[in-house]
C-alpha atoms as a PDB file:
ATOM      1  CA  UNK A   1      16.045-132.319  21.458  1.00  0.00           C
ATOM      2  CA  UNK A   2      12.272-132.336  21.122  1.00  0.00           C
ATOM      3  CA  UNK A   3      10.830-128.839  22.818  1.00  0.00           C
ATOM      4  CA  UNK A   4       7.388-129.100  24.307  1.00  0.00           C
ATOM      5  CA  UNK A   5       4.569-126.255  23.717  1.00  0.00           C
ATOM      6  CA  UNK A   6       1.983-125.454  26.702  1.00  0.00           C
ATOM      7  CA  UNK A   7      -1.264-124.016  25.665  1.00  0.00           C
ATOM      8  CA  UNK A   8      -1.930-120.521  26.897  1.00  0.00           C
ATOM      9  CA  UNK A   9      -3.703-120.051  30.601  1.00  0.00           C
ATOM     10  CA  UNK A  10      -6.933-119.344  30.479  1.00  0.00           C
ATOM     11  CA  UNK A  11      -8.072-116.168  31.207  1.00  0.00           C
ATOM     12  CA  UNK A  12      -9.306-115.700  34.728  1.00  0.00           C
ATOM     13  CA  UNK A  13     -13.204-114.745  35.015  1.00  0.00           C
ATOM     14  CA  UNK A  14     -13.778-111.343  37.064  1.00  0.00           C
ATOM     15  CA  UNK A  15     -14.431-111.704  40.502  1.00  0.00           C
ATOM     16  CA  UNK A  16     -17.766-110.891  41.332  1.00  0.00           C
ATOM     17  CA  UNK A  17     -19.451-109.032  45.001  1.00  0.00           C
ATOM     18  CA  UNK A  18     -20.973-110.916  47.528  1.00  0.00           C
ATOM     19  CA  UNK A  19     -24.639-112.456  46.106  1.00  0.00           C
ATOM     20  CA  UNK A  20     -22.848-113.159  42.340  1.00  0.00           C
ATOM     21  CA  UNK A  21     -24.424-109.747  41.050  1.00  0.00           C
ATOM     22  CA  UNK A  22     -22.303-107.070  39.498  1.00  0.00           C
ATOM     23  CA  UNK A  23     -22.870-103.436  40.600  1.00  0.00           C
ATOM     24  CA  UNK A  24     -24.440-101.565  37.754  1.00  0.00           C
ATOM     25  CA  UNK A  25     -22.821 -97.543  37.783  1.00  0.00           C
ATOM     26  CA  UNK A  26     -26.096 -95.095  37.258  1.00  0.00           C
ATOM     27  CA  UNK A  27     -24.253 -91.982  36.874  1.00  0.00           C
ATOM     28  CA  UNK A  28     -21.330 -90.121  36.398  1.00  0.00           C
ATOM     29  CA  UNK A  29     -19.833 -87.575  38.277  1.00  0.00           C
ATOM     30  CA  UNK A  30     -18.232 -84.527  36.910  1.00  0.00           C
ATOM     31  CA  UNK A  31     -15.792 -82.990  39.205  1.00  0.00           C
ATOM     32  CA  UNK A  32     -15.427 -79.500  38.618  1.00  0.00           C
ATOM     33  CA  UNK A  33     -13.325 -78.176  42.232  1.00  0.00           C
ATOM     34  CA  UNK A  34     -13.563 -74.135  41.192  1.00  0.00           C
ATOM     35  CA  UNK A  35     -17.426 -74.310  39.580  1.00  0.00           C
ATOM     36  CA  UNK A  36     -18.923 -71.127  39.118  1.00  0.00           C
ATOM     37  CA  UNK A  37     -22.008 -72.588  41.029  1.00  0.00           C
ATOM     38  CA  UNK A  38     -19.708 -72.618  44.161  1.00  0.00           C
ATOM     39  CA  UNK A  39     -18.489 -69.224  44.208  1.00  0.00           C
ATOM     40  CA  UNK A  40     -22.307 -67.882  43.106  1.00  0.00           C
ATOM     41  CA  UNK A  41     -23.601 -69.812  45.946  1.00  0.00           C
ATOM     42  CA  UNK A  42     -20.952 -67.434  48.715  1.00  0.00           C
ATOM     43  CA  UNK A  43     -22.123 -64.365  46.752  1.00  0.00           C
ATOM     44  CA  UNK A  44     -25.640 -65.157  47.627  1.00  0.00           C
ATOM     45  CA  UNK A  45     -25.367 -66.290  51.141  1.00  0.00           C
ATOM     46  CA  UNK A  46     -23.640 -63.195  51.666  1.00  0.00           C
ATOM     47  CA  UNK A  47     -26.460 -60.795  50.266  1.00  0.00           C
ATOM     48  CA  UNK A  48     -28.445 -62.649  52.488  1.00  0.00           C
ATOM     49  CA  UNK A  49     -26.511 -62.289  55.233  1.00  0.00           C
ATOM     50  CA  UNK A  50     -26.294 -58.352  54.875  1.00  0.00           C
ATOM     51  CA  UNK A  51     -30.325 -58.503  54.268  1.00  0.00           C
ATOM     52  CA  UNK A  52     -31.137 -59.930  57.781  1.00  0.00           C
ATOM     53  CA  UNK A  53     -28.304 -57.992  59.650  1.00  0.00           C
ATOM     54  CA  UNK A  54     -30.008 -54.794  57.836  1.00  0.00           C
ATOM     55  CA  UNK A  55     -33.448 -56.296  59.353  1.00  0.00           C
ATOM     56  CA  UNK A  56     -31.301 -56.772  62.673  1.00  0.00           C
ATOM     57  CA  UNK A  57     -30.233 -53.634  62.988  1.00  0.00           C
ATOM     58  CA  UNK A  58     -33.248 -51.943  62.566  1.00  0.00           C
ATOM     59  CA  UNK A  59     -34.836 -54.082  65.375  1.00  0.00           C
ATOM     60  CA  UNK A  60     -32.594 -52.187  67.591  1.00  0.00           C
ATOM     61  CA  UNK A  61     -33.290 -49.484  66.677  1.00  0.00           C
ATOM     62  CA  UNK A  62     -36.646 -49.723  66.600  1.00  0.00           C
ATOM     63  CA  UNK A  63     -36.639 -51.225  70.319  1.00  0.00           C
ATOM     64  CA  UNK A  64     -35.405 -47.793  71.764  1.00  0.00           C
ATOM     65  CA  UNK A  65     -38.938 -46.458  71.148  1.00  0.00           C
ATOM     66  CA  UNK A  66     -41.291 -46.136  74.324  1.00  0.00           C
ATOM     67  CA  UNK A  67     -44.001 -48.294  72.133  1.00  0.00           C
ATOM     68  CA  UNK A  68     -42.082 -51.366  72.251  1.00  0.00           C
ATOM     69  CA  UNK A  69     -43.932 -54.889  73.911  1.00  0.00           C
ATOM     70  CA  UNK A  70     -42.252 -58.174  74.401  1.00  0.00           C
ATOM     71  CA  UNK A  71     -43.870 -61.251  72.222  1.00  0.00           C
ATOM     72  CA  UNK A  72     -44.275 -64.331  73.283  1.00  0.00           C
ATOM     73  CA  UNK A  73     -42.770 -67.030  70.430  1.00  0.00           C
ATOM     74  CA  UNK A  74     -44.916 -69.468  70.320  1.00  0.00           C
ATOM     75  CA  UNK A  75     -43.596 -73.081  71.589  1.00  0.00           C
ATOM     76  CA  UNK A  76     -43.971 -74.186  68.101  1.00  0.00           C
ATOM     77  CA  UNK A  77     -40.669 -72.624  66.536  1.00  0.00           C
ATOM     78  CA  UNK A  78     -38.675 -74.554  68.425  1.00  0.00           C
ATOM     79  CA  UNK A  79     -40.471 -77.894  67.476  1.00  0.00           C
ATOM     80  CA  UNK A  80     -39.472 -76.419  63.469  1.00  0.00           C
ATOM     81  CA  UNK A  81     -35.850 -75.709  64.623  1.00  0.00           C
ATOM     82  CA  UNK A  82     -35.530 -79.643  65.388  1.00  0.00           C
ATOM     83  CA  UNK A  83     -37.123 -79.922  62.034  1.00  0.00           C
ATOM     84  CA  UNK A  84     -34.755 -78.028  60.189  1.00  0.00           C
ATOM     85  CA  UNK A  85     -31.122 -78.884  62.299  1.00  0.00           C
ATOM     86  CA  UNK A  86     -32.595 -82.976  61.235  1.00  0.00           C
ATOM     87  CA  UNK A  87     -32.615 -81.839  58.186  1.00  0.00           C
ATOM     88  CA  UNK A  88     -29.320 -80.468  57.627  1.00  0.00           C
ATOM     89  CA  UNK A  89     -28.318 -83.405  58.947  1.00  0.00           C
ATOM     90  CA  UNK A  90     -29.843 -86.131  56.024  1.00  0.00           C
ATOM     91  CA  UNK A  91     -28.646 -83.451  53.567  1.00  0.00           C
ATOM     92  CA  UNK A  92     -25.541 -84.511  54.613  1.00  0.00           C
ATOM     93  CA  UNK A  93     -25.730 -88.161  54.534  1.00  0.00           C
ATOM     94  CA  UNK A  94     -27.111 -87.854  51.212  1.00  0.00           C
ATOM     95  CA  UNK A  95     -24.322 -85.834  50.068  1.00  0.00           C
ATOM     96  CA  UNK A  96     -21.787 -88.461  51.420  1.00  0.00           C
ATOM     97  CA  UNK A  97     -23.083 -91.084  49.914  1.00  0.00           C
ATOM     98  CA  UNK A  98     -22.260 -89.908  46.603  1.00  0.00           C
ATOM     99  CA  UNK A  99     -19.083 -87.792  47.065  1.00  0.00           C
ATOM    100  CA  UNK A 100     -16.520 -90.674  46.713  1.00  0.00           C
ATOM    101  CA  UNK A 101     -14.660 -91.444  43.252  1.00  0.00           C
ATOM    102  CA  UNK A 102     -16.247 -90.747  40.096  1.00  0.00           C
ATOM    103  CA  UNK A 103     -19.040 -92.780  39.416  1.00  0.00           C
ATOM    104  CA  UNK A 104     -22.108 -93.462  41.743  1.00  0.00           C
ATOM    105  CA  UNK A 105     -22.966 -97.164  42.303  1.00  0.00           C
ATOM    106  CA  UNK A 106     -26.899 -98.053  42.527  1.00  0.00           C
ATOM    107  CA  UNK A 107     -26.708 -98.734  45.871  1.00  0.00           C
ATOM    108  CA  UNK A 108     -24.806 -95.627  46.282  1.00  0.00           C
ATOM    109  CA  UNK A 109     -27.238 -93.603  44.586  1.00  0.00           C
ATOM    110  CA  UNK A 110     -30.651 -95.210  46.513  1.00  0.00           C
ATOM    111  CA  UNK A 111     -29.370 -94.130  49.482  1.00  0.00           C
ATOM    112  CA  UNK A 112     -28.600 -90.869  48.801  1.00  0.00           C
ATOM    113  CA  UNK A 113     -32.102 -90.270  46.814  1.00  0.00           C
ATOM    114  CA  UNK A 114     -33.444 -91.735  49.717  1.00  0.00           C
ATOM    115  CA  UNK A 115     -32.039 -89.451  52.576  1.00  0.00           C
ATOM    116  CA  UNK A 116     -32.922 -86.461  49.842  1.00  0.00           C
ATOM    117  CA  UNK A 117     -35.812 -87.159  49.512  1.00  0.00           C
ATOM    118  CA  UNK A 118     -36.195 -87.023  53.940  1.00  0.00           C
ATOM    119  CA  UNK A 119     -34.272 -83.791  53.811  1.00  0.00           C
ATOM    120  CA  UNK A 120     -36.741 -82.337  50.565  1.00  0.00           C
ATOM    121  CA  UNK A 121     -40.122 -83.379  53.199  1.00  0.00           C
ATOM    122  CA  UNK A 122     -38.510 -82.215  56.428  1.00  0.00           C
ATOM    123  CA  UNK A 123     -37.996 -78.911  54.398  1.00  0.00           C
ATOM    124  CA  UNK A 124     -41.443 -78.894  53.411  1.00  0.00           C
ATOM    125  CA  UNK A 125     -42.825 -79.639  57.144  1.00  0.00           C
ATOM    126  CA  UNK A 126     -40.824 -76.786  58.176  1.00  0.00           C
ATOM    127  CA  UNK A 127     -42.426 -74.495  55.868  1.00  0.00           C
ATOM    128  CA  UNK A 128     -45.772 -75.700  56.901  1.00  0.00           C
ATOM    129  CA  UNK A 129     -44.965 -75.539  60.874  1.00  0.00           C
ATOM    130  CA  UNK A 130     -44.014 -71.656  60.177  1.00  0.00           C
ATOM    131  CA  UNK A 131     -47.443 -71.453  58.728  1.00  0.00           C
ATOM    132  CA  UNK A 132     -49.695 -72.932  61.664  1.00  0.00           C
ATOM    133  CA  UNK A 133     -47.013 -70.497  64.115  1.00  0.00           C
ATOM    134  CA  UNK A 134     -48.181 -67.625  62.001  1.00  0.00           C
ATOM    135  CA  UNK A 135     -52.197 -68.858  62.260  1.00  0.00           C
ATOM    136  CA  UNK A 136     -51.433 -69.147  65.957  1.00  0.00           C
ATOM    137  CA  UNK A 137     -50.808 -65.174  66.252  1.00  0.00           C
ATOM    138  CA  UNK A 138     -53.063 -64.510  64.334  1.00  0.00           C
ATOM    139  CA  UNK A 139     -55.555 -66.493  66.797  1.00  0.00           C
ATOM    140  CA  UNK A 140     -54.007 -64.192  69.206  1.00  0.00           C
ATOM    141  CA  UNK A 141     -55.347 -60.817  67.190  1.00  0.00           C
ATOM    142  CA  UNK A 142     -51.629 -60.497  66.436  1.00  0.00           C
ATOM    143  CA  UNK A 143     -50.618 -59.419  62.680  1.00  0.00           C
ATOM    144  CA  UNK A 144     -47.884 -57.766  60.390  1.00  0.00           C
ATOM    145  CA  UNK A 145     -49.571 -54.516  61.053  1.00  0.00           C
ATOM    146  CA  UNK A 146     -50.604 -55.082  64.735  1.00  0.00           C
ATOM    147  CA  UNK A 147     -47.406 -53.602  66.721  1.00  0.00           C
ATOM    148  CA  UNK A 148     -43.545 -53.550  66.478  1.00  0.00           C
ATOM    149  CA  UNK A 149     -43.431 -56.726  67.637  1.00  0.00           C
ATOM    150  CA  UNK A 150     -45.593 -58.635  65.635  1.00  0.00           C
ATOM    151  CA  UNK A 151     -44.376 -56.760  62.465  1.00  0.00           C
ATOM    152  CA  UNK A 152     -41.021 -57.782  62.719  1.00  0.00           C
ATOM    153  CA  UNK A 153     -42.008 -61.458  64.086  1.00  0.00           C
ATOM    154  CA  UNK A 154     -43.717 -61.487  60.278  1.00  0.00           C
ATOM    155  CA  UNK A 155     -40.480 -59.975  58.659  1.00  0.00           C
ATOM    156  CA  UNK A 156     -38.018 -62.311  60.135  1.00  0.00           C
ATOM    157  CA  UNK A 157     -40.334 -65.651  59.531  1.00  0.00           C
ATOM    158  CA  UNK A 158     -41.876 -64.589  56.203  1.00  0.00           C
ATOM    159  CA  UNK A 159     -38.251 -64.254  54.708  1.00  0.00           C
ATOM    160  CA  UNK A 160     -36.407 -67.010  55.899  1.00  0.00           C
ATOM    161  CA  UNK A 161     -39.414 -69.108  54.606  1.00  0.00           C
ATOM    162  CA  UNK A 162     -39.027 -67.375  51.359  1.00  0.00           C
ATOM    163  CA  UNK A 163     -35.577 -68.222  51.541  1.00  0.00           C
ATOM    164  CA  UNK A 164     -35.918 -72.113  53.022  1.00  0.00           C
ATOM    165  CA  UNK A 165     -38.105 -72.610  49.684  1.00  0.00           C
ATOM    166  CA  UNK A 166     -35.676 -71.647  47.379  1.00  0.00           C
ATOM    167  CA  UNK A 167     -33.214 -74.229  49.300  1.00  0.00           C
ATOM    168  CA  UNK A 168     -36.341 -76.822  48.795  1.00  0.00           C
ATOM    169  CA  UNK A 169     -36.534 -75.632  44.921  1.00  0.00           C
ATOM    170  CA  UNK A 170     -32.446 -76.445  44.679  1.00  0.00           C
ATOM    171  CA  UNK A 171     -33.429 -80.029  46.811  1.00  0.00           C
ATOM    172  CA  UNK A 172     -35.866 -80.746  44.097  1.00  0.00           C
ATOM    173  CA  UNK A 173     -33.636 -80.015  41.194  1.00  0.00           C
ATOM    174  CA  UNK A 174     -31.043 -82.370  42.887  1.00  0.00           C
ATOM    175  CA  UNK A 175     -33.478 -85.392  43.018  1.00  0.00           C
ATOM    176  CA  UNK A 176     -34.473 -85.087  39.132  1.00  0.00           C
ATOM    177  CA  UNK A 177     -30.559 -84.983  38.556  1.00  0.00           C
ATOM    178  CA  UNK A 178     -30.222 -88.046  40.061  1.00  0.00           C
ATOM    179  CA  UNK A 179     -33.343 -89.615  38.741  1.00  0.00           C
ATOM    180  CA  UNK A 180     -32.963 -88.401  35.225  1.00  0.00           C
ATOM    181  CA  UNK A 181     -31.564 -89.713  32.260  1.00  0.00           C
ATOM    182  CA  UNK A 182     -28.253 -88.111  31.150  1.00  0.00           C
ATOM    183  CA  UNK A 183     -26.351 -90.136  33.738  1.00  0.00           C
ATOM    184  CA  UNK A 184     -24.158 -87.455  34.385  1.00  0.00           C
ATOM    185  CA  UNK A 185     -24.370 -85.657  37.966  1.00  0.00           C
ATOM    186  CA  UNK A 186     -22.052 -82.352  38.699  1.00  0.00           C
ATOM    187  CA  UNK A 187     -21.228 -82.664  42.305  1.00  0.00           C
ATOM    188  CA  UNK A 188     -20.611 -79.178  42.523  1.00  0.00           C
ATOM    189  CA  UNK A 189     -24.462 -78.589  42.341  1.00  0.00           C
ATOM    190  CA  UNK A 190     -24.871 -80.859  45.600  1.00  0.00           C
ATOM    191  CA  UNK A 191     -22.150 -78.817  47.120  1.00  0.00           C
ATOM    192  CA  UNK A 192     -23.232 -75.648  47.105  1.00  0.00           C
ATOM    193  CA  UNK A 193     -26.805 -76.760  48.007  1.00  0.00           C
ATOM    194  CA  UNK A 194     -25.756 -78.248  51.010  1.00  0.00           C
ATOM    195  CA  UNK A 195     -23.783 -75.127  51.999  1.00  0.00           C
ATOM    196  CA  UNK A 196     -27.189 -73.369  50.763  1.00  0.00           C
ATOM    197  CA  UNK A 197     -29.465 -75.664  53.185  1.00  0.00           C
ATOM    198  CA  UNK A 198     -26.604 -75.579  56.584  1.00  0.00           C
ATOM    199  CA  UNK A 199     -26.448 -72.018  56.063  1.00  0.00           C
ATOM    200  CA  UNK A 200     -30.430 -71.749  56.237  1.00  0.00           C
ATOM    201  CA  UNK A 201     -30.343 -73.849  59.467  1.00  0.00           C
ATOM    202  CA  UNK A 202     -27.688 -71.555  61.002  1.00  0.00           C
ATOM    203  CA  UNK A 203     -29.346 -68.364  60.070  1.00  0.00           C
ATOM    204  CA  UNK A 204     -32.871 -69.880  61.612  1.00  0.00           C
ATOM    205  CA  UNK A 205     -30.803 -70.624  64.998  1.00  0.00           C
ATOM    206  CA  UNK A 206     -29.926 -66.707  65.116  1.00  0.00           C
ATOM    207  CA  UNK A 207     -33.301 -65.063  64.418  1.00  0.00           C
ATOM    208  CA  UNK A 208     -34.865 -67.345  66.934  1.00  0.00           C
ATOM    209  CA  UNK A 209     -31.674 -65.979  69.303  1.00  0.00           C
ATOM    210  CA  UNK A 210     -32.955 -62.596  68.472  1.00  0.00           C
ATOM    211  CA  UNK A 211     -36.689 -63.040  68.541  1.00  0.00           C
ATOM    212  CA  UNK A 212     -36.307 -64.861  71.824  1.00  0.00           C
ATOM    213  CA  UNK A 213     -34.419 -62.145  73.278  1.00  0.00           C
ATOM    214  CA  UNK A 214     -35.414 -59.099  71.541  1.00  0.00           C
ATOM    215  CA  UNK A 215     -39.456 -59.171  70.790  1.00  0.00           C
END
């Protein structure tokens, strides 16, 4: 009995996407769930936290004496608290556009440097709008050292602008990350500055609360 021999399948070429192109990976992710960023990042917001209720409290205080005038906020804060809530809200499409699996496809990655890069100049513009409010009291004859009022107006501003640039400084760290050439990304890092950025937005919405109310 004579046996017959088949020659061996050949092997079946990958399937490619949609348009014939294979998706090129630009970085890696590292994973790192209990990164010393994260918990650094809590320990911070929390100083901050007890800086402004510290600045809070001595608002109140401060409100009991017969000196005390009310302040009108200009209309212009509330034009840079849409700024700011916007921007929380690219952060975070720029964060999910990167947080699934391991590596970061290309067109992954240009949309998430691309809402980042929205979030970094809606950061920026708020900065700037907190400038031209300050310019307006001054127009007004209304300084740091001009009243109660005014002084803490300064306080409350000044700092969380300090503080919003330092969340810009962390955005701008992010995009070279991404852009750079070690292909490897900690997602960690764009964790804890999007917990950084919300918590700036949050803490903006309860100073104006206060200044509304209270100056």
């Amino acid at each position: 009995m004579s046996s017959t021999t088949f020659p061996p399948a050949p092997a079946q070429a990958p399937r490619l996407p949609p348009g014939g192109n294979t998706i090129k990976v630009s970085v890696r992710v590292k994973a790192r769930p209990h990164d010393a960023s994260r918990s650094g990042i809590w320990v911070g917001i929390f100083a901050i936290t007890m800086s402004f209720a510290a600045f809070t409290s001595a608002l109140f205080v401060r409100q009991g004496s017969g000196d005390w005038t009310h302040l009108v906020v200009p209309p212009l804060l509330y034009v840079n608290t849409a700024v700011l809530l916007v921007s929380s809200f690219t952060l975070e499409l720029s964060r999910r556009a990167i947080v699934r699996g391991l590596e970061i496809e290309t067109s992954a990655l240009r949309s998430s440097l691309r809402w980042l890069s929205v979030t970094l100049a809606f950061g920026l513009a708020f900065v700037v709008g907190q400038y031209l409010a300050w310019r307006k009291l001054a127009a007004q004859g209304l300084y740091l050292a001009t009243n109660p009022n005014s002084s803490f107006f300064y306080v409350f501003t000044g700092m969380h602008a300090l503080h919003v640039l330092g969340g810009i400084a962390a955005l701008v760290y992010l995009v070279g990350r991404l852009t750079g050439s070690r292909n490897v990304f900690r997602r960690s890092t764009f964790d804890s500055t999007a917990i950084y950025w919300h918590f700036m937005g949050g803490l903006w919405l309860f100073l104006l609360l206060v200044m509304r109310t209270r100056l």
